[in-house]
C-alpha atoms as a PDB file:
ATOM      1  CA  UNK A   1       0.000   0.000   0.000  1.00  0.00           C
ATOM      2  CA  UNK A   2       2.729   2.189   1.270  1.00  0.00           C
ATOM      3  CA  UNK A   3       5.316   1.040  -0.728  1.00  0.00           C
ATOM      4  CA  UNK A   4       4.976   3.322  -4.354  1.00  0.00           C
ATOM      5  CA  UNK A   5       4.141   6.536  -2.046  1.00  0.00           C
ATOM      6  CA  UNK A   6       8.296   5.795  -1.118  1.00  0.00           C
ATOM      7  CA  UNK A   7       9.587   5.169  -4.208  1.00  0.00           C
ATOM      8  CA  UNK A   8      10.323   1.626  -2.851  1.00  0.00           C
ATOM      9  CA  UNK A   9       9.099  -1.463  -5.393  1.00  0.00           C
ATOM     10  CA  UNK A  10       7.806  -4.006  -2.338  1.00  0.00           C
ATOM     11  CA  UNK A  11       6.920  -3.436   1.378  1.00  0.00           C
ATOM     12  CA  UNK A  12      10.366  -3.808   3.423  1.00  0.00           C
ATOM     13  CA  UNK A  13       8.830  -4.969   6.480  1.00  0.00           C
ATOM     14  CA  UNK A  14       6.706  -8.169   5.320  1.00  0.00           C
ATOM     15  CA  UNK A  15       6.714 -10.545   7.685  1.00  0.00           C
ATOM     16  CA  UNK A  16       6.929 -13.501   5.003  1.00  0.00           C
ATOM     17  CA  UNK A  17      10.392 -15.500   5.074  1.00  0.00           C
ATOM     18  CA  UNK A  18      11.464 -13.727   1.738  1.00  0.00           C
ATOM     19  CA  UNK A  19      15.555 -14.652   1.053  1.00  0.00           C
ATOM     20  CA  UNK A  20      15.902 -11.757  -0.462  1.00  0.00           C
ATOM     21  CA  UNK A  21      15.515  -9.339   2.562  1.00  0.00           C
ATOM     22  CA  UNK A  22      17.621 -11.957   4.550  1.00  0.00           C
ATOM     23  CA  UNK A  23      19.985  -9.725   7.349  1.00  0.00           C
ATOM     24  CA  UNK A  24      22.712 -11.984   8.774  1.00  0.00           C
ATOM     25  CA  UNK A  25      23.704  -9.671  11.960  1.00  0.00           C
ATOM     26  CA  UNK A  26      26.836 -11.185  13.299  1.00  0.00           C
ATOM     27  CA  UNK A  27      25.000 -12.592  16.590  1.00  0.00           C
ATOM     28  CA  UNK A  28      23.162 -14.625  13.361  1.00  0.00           C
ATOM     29  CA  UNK A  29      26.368 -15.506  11.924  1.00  0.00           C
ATOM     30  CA  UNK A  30      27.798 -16.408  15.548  1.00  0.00           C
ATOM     31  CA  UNK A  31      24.871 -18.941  15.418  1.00  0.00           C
ATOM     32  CA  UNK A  32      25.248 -20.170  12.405  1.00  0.00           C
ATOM     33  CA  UNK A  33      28.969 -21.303  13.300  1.00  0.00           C
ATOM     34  CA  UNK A  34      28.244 -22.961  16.653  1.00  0.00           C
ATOM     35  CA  UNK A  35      25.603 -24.701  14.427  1.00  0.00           C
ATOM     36  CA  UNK A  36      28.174 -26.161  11.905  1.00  0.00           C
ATOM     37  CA  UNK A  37      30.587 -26.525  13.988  1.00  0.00           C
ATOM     38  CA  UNK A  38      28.050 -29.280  16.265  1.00  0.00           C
ATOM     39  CA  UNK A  39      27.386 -30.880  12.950  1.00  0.00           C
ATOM     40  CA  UNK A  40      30.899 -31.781  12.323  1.00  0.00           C
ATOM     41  CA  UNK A  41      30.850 -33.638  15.588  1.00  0.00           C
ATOM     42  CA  UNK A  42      29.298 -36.212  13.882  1.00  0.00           C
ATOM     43  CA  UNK A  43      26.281 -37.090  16.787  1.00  0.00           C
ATOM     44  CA  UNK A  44      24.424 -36.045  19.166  1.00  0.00           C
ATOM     45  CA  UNK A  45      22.349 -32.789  20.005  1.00  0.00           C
ATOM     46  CA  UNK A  46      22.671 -28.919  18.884  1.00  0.00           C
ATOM     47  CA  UNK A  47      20.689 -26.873  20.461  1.00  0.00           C
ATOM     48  CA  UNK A  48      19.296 -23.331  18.996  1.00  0.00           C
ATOM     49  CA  UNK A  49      17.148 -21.150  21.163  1.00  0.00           C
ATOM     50  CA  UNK A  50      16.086 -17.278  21.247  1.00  0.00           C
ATOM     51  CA  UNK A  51      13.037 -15.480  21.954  1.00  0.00           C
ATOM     52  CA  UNK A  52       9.948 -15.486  19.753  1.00  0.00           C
ATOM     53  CA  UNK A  53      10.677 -13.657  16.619  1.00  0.00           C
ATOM     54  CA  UNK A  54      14.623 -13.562  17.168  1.00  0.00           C
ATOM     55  CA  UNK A  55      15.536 -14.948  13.946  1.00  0.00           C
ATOM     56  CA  UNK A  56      16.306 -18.636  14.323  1.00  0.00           C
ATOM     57  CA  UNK A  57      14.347 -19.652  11.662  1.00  0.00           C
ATOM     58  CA  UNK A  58      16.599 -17.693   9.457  1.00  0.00           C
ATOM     59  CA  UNK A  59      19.954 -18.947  10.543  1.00  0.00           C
ATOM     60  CA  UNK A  60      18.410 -22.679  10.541  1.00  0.00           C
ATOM     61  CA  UNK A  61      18.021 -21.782   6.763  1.00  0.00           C
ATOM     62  CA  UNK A  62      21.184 -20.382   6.170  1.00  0.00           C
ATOM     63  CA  UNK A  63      22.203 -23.849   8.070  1.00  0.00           C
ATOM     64  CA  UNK A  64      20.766 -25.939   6.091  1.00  0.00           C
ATOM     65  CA  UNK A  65      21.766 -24.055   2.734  1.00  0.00           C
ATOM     66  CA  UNK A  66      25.692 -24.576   3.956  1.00  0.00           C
ATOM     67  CA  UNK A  67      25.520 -28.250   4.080  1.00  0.00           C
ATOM     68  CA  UNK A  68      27.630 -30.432   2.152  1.00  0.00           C
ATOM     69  CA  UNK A  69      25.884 -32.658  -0.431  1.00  0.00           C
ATOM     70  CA  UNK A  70      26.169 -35.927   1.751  1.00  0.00           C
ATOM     71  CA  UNK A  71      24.061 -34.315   4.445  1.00  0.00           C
ATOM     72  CA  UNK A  72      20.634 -36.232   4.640  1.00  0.00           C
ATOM     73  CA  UNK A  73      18.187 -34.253   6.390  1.00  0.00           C
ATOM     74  CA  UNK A  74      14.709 -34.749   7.811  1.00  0.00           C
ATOM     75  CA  UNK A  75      12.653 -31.082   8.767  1.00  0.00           C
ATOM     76  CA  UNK A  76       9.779 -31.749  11.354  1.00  0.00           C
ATOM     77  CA  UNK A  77       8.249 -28.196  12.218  1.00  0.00           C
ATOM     78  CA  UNK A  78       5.527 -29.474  14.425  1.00  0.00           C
ATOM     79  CA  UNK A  79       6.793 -31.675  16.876  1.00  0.00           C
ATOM     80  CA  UNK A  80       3.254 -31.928  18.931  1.00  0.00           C
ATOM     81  CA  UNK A  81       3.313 -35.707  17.809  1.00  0.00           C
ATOM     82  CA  UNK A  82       3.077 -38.524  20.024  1.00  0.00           C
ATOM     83  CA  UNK A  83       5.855 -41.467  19.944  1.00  0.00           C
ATOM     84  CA  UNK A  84       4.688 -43.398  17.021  1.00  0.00           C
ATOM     85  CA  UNK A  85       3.521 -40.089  15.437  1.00  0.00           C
ATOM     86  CA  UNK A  86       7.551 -38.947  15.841  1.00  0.00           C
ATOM     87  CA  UNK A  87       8.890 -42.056  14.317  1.00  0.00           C
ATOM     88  CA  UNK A  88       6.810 -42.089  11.811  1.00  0.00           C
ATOM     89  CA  UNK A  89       6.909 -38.452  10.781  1.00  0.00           C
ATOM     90  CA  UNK A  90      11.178 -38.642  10.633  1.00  0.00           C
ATOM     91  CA  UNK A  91      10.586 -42.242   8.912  1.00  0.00           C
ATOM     92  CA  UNK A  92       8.634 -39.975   5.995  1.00  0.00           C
ATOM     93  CA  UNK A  93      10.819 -37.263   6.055  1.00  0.00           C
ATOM     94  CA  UNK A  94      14.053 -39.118   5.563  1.00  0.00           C
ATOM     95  CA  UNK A  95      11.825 -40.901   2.718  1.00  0.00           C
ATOM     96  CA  UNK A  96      11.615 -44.233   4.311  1.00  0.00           C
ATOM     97  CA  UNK A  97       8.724 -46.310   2.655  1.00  0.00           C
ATOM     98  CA  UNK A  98       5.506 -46.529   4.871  1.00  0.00           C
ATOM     99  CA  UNK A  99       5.128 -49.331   7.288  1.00  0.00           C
ATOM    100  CA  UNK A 100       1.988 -50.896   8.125  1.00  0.00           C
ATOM    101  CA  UNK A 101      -0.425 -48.949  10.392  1.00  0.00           C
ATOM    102  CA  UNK A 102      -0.353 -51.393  13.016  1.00  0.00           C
ATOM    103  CA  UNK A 103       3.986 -51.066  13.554  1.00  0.00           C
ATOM    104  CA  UNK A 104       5.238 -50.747  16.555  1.00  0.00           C
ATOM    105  CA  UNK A 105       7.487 -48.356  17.809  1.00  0.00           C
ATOM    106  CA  UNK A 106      10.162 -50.841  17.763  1.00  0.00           C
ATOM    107  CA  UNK A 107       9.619 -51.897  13.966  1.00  0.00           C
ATOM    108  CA  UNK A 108       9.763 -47.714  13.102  1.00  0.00           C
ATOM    109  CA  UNK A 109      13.207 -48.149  14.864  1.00  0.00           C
ATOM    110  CA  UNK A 110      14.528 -51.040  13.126  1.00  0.00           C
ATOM    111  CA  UNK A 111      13.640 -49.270   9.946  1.00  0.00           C
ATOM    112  CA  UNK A 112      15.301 -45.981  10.801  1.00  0.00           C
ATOM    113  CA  UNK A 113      18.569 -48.150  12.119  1.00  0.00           C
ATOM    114  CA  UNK A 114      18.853 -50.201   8.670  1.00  0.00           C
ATOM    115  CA  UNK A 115      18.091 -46.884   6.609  1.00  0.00           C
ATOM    116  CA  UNK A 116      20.668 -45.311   8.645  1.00  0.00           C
ATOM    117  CA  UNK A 117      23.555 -47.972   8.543  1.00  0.00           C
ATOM    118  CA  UNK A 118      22.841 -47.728   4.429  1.00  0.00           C
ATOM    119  CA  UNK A 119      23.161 -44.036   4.501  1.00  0.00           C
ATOM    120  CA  UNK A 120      26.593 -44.310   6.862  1.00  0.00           C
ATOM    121  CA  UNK A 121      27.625 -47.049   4.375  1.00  0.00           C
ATOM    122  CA  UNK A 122      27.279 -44.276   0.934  1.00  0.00           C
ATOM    123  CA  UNK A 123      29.309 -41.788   2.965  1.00  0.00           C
ATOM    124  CA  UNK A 124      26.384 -39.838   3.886  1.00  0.00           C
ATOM    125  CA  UNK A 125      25.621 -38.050   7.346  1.00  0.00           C
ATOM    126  CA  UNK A 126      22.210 -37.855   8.674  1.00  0.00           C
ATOM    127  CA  UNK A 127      20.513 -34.853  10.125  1.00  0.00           C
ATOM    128  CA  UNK A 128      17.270 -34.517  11.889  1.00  0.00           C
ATOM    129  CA  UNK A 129      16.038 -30.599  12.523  1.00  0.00           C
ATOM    130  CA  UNK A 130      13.244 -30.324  14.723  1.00  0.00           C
ATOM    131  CA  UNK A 131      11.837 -26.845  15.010  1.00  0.00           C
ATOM    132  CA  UNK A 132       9.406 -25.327  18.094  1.00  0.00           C
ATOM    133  CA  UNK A 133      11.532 -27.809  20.117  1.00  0.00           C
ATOM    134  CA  UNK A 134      10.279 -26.204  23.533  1.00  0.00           C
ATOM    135  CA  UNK A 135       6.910 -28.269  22.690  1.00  0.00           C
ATOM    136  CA  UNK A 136       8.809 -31.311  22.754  1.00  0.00           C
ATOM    137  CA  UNK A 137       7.674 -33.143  26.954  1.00  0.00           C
ATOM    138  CA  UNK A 138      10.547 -34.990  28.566  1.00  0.00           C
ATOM    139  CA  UNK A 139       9.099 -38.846  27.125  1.00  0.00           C
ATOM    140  CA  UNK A 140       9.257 -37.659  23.409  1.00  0.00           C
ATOM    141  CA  UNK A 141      12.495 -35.760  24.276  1.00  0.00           C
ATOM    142  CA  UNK A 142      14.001 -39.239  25.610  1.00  0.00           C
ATOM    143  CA  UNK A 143      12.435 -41.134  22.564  1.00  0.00           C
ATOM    144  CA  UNK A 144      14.938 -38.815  20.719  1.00  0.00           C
ATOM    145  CA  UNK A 145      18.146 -39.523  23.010  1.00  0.00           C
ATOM    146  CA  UNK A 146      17.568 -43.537  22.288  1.00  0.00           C
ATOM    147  CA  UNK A 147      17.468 -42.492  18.624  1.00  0.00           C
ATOM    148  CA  UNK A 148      21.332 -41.217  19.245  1.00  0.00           C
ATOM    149  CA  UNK A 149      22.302 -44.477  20.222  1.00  0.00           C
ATOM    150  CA  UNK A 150      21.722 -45.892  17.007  1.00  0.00           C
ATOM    151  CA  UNK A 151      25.699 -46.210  15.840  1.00  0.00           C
ATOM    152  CA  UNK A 152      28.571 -48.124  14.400  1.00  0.00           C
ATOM    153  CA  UNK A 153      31.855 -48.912  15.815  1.00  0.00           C
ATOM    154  CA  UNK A 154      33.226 -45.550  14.878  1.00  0.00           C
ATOM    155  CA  UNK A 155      30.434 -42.956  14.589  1.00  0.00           C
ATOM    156  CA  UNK A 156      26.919 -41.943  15.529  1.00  0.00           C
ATOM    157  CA  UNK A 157      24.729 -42.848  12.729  1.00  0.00           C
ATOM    158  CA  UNK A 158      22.146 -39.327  13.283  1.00  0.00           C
ATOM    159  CA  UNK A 159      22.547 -36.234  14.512  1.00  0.00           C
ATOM    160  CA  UNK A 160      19.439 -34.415  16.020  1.00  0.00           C
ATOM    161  CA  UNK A 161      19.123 -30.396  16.192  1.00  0.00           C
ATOM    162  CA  UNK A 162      16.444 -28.775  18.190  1.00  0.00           C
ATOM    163  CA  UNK A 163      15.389 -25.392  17.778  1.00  0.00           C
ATOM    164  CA  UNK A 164      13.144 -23.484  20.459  1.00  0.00           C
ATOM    165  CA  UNK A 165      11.959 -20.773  22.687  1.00  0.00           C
ATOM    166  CA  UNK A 166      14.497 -19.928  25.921  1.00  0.00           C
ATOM    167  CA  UNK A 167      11.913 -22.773  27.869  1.00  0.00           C
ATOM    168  CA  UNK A 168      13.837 -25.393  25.804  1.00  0.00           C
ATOM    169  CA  UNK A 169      17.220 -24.857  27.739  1.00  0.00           C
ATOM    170  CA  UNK A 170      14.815 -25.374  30.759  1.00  0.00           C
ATOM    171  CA  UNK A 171      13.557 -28.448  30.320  1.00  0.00           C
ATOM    172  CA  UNK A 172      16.916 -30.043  29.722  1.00  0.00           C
ATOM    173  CA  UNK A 173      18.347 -28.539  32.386  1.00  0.00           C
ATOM    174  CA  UNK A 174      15.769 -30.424  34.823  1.00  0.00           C
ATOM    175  CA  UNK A 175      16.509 -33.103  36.924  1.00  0.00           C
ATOM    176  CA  UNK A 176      16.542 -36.105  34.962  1.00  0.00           C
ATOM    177  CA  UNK A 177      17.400 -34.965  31.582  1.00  0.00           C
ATOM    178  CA  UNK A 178      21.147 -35.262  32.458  1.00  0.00           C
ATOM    179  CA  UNK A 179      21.458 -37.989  30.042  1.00  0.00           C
ATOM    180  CA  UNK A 180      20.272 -35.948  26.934  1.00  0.00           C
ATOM    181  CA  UNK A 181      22.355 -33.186  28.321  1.00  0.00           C
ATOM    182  CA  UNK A 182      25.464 -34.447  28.468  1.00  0.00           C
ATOM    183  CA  UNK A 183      24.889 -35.493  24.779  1.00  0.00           C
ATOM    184  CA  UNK A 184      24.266 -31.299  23.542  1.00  0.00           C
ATOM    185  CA  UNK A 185      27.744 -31.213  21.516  1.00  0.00           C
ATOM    186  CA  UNK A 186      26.748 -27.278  20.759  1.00  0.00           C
ATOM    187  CA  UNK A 187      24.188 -24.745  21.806  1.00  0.00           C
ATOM    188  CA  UNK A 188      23.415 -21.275  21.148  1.00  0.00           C
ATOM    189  CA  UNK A 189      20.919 -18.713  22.004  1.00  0.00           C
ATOM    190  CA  UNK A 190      20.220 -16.328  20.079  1.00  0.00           C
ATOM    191  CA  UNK A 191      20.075 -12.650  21.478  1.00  0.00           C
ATOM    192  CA  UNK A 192      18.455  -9.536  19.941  1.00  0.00           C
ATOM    193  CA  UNK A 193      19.892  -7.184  17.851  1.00  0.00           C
ATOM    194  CA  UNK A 194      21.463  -4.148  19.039  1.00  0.00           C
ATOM    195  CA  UNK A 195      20.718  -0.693  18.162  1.00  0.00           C
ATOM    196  CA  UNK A 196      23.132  -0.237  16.096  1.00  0.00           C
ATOM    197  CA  UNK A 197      22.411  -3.570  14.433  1.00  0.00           C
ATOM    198  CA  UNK A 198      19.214  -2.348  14.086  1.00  0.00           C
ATOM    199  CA  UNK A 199      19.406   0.610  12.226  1.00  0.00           C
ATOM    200  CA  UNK A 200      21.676  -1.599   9.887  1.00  0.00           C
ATOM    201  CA  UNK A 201      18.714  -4.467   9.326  1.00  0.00           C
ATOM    202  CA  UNK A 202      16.006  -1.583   9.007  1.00  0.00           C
ATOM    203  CA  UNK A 203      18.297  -0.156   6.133  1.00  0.00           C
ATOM    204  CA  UNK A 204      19.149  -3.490   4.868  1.00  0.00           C
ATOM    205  CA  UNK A 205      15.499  -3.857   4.213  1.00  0.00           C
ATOM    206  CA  UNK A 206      14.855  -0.540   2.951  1.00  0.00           C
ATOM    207  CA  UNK A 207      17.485  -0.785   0.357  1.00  0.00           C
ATOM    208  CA  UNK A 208      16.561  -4.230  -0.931  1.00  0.00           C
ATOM    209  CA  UNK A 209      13.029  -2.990  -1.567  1.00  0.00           C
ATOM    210  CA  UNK A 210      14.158   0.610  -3.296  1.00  0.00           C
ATOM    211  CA  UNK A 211      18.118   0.926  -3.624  1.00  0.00           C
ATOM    212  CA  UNK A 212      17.554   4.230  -4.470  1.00  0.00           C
ATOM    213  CA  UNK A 213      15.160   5.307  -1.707  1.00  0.00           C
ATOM    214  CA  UNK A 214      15.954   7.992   1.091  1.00  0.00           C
ATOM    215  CA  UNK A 215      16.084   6.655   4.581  1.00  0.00           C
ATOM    216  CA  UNK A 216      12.568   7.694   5.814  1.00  0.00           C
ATOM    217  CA  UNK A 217      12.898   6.935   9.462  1.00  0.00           C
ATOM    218  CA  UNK A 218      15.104   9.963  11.594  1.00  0.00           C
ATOM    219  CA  UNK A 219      17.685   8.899  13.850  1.00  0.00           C
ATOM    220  CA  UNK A 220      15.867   9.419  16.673  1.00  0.00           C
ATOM    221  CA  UNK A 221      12.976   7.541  15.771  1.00  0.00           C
ATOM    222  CA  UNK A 222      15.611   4.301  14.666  1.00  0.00           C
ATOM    223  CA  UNK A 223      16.665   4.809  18.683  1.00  0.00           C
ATOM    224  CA  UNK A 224      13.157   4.601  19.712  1.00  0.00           C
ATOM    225  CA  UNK A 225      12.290   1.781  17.408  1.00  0.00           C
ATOM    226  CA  UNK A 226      15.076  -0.561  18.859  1.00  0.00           C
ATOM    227  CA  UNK A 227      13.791   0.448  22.368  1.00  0.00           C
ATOM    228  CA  UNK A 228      10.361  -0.510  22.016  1.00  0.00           C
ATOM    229  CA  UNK A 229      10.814  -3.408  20.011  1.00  0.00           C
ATOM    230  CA  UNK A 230      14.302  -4.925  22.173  1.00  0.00           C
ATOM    231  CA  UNK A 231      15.686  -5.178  19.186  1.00  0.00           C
ATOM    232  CA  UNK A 232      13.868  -8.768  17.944  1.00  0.00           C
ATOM    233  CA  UNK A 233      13.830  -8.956  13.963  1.00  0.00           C
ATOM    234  CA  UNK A 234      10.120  -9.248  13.810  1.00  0.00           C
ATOM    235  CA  UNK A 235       8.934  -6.976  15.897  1.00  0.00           C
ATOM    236  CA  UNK A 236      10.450  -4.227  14.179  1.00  0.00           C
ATOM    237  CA  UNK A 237       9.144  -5.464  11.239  1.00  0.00           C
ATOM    238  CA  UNK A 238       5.755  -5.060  12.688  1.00  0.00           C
ATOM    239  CA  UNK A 239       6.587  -1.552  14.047  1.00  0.00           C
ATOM    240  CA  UNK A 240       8.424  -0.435  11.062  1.00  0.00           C
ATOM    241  CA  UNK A 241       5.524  -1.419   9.104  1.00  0.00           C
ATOM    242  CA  UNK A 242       2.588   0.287  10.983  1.00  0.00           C
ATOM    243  CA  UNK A 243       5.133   3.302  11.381  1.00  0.00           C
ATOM    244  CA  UNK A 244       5.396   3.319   7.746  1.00  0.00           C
ATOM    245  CA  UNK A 245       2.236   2.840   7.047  1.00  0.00           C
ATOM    246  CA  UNK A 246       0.883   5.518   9.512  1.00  0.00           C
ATOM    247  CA  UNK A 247       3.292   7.803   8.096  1.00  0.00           C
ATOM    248  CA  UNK A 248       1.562   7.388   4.361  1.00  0.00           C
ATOM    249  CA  UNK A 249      -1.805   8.240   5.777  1.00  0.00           C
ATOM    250  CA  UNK A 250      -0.487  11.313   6.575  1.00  0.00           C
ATOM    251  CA  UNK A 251       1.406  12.111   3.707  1.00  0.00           C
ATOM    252  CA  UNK A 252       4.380  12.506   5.641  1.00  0.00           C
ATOM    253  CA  UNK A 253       7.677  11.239   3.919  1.00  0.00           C
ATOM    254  CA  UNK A 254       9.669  11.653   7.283  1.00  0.00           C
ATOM    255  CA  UNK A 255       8.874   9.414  10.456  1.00  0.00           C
ATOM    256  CA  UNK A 256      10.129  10.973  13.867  1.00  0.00           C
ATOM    257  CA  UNK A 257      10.125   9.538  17.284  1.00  0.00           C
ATOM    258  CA  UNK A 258       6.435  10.395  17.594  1.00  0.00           C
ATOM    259  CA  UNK A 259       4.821   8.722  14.796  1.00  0.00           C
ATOM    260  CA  UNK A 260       6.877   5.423  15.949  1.00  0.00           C
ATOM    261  CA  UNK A 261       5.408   5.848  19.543  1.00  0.00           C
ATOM    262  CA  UNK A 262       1.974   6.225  17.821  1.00  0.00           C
ATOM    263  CA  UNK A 263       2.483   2.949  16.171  1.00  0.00           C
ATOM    264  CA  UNK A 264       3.560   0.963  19.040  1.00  0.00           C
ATOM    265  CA  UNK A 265       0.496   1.940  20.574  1.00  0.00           C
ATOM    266  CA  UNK A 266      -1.633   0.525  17.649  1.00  0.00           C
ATOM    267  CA  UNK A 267       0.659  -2.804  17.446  1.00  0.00           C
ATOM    268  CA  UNK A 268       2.311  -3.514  20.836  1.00  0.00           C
ATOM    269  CA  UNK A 269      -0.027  -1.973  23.590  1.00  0.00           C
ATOM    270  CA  UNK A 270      -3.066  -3.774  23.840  1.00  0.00           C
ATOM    271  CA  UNK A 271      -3.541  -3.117  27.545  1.00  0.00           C
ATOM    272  CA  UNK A 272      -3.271   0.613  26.745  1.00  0.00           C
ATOM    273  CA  UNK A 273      -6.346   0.130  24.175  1.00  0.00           C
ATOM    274  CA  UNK A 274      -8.252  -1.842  27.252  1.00  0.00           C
ATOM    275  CA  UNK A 275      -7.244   1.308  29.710  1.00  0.00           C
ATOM    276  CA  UNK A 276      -8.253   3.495  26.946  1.00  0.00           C
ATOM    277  CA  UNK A 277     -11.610   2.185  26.951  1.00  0.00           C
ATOM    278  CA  UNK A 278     -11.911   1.599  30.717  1.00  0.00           C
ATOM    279  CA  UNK A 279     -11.045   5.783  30.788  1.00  0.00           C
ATOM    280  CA  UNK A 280     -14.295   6.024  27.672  1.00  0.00           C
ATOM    281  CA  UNK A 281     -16.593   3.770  30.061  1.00  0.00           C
ATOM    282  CA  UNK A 282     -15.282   5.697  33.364  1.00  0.00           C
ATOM    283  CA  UNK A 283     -16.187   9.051  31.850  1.00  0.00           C
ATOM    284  CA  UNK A 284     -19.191   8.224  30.427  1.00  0.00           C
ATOM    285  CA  UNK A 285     -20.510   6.553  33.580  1.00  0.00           C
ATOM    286  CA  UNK A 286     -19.026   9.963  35.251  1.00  0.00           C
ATOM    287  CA  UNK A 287     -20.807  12.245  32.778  1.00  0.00           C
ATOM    288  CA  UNK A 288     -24.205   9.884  33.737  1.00  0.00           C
ATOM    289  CA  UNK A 289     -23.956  10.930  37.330  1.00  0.00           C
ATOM    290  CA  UNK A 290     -23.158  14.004  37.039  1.00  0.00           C
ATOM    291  CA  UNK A 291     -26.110  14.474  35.301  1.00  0.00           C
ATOM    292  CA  UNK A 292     -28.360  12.634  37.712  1.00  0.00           C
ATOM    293  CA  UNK A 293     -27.025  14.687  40.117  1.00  0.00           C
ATOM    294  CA  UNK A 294     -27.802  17.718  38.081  1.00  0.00           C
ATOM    295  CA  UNK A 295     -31.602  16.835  37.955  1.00  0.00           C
ATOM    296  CA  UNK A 296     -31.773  15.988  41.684  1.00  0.00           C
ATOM    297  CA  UNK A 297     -30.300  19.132  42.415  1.00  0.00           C
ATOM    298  CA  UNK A 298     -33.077  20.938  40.337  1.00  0.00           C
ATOM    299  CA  UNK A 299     -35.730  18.694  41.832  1.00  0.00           C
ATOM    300  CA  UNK A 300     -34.572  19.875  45.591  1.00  0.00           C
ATOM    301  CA  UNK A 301     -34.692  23.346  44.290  1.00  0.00           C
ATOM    302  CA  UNK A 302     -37.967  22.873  43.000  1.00  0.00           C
ATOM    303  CA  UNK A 303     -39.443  21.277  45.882  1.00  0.00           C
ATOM    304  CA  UNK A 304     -37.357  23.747  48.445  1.00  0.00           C
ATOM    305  CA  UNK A 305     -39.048  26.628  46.476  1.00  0.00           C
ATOM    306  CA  UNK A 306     -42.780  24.871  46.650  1.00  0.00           C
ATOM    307  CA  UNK A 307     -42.670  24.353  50.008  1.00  0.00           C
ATOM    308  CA  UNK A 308     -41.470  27.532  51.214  1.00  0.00           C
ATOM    309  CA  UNK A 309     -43.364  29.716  53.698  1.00  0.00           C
ATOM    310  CA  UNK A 310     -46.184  32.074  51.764  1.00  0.00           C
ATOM    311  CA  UNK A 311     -45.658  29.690  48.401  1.00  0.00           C
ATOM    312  CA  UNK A 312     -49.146  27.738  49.187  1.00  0.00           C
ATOM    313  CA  UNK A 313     -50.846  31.266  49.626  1.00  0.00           C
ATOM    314  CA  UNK A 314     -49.181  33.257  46.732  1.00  0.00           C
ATOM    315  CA  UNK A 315     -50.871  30.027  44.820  1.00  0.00           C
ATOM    316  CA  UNK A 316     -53.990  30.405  46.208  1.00  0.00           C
ATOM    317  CA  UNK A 317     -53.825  34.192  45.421  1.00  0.00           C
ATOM    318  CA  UNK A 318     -52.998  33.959  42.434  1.00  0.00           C
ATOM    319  CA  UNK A 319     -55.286  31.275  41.121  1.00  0.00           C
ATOM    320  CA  UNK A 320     -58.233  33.169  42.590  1.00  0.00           C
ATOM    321  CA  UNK A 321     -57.001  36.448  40.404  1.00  0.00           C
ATOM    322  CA  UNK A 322     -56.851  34.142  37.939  1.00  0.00           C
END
């Protein structure tokens, strides 16, 4: 909507996973080398966490972009599975044929073990990435450490990355997850991006859509957008966006710190929205008994002046002149 009215050719600020406005901040690159680093340990668990919206989706890409050619990998993005539901899902994804409905958890294993000691025999390294990890409850998180004991002499036959919200860290830090734990051969979590990092991924953006466009957002308004947004990817996109957006409905082509504080309201603030109607109801309800008040007031008056000494016979007088 916005975009033409900046001279820029697509929104900056989508929140689709397009490559081509991919920012690699070196916290992301950091990432990314723990990340193939654990994968040329050759077993085990690597572990990627960050908060919602902190870009691990986009360094698992980059991840799995850098891997050799004899990588094998199986992608499960909704882990909310139960035990035969897991086996079977990384069965499928490694393109295993289907085994009869009635398997057991044991015959999905055997499977997996004889696909993987073909696979270790062609030179090739299994990988299993399972994203929204933090989902994952300690009896399906053990089904996956018994799947790292499937090995030869010399090597662990698959390797099994988890990706996830801080909570992930949690759980295998409990009490008796030690096991699992003392099999993480990397980790890394992913922080937010600093303010100067994000003025660079907010210009990064902004380029990619319109090389040729004029920053729009003032410097003072970048230092208030990493404030209110902690500096997590997407929600400056979100910001950015309504900011944007907020600025074109007012035919402005410069956003300040103002205009950014307006749109955090609108995106970010929804208990201000709830206190702002709380103040409408309160004021109404106000304005309501203040008029009551107003009317009983008059009544009194009314009344006070009726019953007054002489006002029964200045009635009487005056109805009899009339």
């Amino acid at each position: 909507m916005y975009a033409p009215y900046f001279g820029l050719s697509r929104e900056p600020f989508s929140l689709a996973p397009d490559p081509r406005f991919l920012y690699m901040s070196e916290r992301h690159r950091e990432a990314l080398a723990h990340l193939l680093y654990g994968v040329r340990g050759g077993g085990g668990f690597v572990l990627l966490t960050g908060e919602i919206g902190a870009g691990k989706t986009t360094v698992a890409r980059c991840f799995l972009e850098q891997l050799p050619e004899h990588c094998v990998v199986a992608y499960i993005f909704n882990p909310c599975l139960s035990a035969i539901e897991l086996l079977q899902t990384v069965c499928s994804e490694f393109g295993l044929p289907k085994l009869p409905l009635k398997a057991t958890v044991r015959e999905h294993v055997e499977a997996l073990n004889s696909f993987l000691l073909q696979a270790h025999a062609q030179g090739r390294h299994a990988l299993l990435v399972i994203d929204e990890a933090q989902t994952l409850p300690p009896p399906l998180l053990e089904q996956l450490r018994l799947l790292t004991n499937l090995e030869t002499a010399e090597r662990k036959l698959l390797q099994i990355m988890l990706i996830g919200q801080p909570e992930l860290r949690d759980v295998i830090g409990k009490p008796g997850m030690e096991q699992l734990a003392q099999r993480v051969v990397a980790r890394y979590h992913l922080g937010p991006l600093s303010a100067s990092e994000t003025q660079h991924y907010v210009q990064h953006r902004l380029q990619v859509a319109g090389p040729h466009t004029a920053m729009p957002f003032e410097p003072r308004a970048l230092k208030r957008l990493h404030r209110l947004t902690g500096g997590v990817p997407r929600r400056i996109n979100l910001l950015a966006d309504r900011a944007m957006l907020g600025a074109y409905g007012r035919r402005k082509r410069h956003i300040d710190a103002a205009m950014v504080l307006q749109a955090a309201r609108e995106v970010f603030d929804p208990r201000g929205r709830k206190s702002q109607r709380r103040r409408e109801r309160w004021l109404a309800a106000s304005l309501g008994v203040l008029v009551a008040a107003g009317l009983g007031l008059a009544a009194w008056g009314w009344l006070r002046t009726a019953n007054a000494p002489g006002a029964g016979a200045a009635s009487v007088a005056s109805a009899a002149r009339g």
